[in-house]
Protein backbone atom coordinates (compact mmCIF):
# COMPACT_ATOMS: atom_id res chain seq x y z
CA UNK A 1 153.32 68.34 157.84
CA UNK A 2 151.25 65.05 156.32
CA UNK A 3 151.92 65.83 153.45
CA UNK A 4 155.87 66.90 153.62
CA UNK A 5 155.98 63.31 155.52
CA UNK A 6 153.63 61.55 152.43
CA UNK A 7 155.94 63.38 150.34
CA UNK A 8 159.43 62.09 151.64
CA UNK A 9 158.00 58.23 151.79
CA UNK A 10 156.85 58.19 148.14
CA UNK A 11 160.52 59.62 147.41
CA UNK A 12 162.01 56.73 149.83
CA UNK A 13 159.93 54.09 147.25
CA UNK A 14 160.49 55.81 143.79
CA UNK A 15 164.10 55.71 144.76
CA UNK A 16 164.00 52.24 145.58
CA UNK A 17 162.28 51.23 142.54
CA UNK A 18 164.59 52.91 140.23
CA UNK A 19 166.70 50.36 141.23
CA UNK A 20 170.09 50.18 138.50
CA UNK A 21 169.65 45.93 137.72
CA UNK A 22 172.12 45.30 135.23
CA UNK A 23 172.42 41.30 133.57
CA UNK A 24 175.69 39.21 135.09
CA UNK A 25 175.07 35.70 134.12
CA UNK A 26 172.87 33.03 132.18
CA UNK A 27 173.99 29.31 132.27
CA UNK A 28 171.63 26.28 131.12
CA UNK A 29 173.63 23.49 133.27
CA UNK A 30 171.51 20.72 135.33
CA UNK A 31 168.20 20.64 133.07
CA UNK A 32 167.13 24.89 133.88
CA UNK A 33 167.99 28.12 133.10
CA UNK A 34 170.03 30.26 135.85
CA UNK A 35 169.87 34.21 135.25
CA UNK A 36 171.75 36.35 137.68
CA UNK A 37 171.49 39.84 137.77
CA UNK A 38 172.89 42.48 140.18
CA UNK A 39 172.80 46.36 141.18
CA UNK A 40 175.92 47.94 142.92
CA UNK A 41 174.28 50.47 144.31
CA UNK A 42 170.97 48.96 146.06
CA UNK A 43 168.87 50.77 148.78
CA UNK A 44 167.69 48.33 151.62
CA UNK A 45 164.55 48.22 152.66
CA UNK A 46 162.93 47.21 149.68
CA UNK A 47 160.84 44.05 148.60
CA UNK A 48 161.52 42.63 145.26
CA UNK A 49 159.52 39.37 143.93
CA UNK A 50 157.53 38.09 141.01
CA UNK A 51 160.99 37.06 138.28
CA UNK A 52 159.36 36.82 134.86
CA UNK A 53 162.22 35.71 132.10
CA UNK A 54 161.10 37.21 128.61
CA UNK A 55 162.25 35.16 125.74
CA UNK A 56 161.19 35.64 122.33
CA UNK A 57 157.85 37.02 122.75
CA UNK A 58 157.01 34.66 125.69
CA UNK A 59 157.12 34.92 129.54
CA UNK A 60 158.09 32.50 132.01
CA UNK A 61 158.02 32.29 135.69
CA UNK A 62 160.73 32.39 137.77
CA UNK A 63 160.88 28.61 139.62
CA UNK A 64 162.74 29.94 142.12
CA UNK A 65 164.41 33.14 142.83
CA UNK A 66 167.59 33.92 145.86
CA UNK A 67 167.95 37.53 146.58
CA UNK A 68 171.24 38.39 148.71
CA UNK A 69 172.61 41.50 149.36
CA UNK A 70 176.08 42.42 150.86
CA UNK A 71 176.61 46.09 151.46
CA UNK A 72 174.90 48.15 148.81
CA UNK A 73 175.38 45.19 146.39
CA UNK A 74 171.96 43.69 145.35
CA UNK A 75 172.69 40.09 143.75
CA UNK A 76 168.84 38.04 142.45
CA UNK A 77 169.85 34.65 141.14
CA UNK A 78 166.58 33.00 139.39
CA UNK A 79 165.85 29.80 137.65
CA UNK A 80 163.38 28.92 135.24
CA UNK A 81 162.77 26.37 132.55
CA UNK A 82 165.34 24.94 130.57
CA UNK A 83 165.78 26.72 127.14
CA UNK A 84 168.20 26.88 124.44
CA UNK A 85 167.38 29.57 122.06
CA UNK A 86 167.80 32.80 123.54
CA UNK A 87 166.29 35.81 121.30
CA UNK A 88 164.99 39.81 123.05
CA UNK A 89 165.45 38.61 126.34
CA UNK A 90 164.94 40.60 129.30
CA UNK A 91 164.33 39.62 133.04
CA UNK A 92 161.18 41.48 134.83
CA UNK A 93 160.91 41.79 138.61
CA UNK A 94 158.38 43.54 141.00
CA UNK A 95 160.14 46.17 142.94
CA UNK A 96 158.25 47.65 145.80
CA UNK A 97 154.79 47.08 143.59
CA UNK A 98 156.82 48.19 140.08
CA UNK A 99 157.51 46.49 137.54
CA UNK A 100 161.66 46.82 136.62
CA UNK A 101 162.76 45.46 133.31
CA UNK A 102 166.18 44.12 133.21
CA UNK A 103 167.58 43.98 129.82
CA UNK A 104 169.76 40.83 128.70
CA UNK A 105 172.50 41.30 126.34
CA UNK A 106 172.76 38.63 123.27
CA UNK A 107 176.14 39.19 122.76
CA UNK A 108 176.74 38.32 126.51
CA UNK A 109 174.77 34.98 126.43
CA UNK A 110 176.50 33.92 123.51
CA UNK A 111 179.85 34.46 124.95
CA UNK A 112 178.88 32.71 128.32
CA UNK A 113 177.03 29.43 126.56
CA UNK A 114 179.41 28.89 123.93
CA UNK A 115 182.43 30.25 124.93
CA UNK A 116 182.48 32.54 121.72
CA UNK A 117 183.97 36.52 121.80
């Protein structure tokens, strides 16, 4: 019975961690850099912390980070330092003790700063 019980709770958590964070938006307005990300499908329950912003080879901490959820809609809005050039980005967070990497896509920054398609 322990370990049917031990069993079900690690299943509860490796759900939870497999969380499905997918990049929405980047803006550099008022002196930072704003990254939001969301997951449409997000169990409760879980504790997410620790926002690291990867940017062309280097890591930054998040300076603050807002996690809201509505429904089984997950939404982490995080700022960091100001930057400008914007090259193998990714976002990592700490998911229930796990590290989740959140890819950024390039082509979607570029649109969003500059306006370009």
């Amino acid at each position: 019975m322990k370990k049917l019980l031990f069993t079900i709770i690690c299943a509860v958590f490796a759900i939870n961690a497999n969380a499905e964070f997918r990049f929405k938006s980047l803006d550099t307005n008022n002196g930072k850099t704003t990254v939001v990300i969301i997951d449409d499908n997000f169990t409760t329950g879980s504790e997410t912390c620790c926002a690291k912003f990867n940017n062309d080879g280097k890591t930054y901490d998040a300076t603050s980070m807002v996690t809201t959820q509505k429904g089984k809609q997950m939404r982490i809005t995080m700022t960091f330092k100001r930057m400008t050039v914007f090259k193998n980005t990714s976002v990592t967070l700490t998911i229930n003790g796990q590290e989740v990497n959140v890819p950024i896509d390039l082509r979607e920054i570029n649109i969003q700063v500059n306006g370009c398609h």
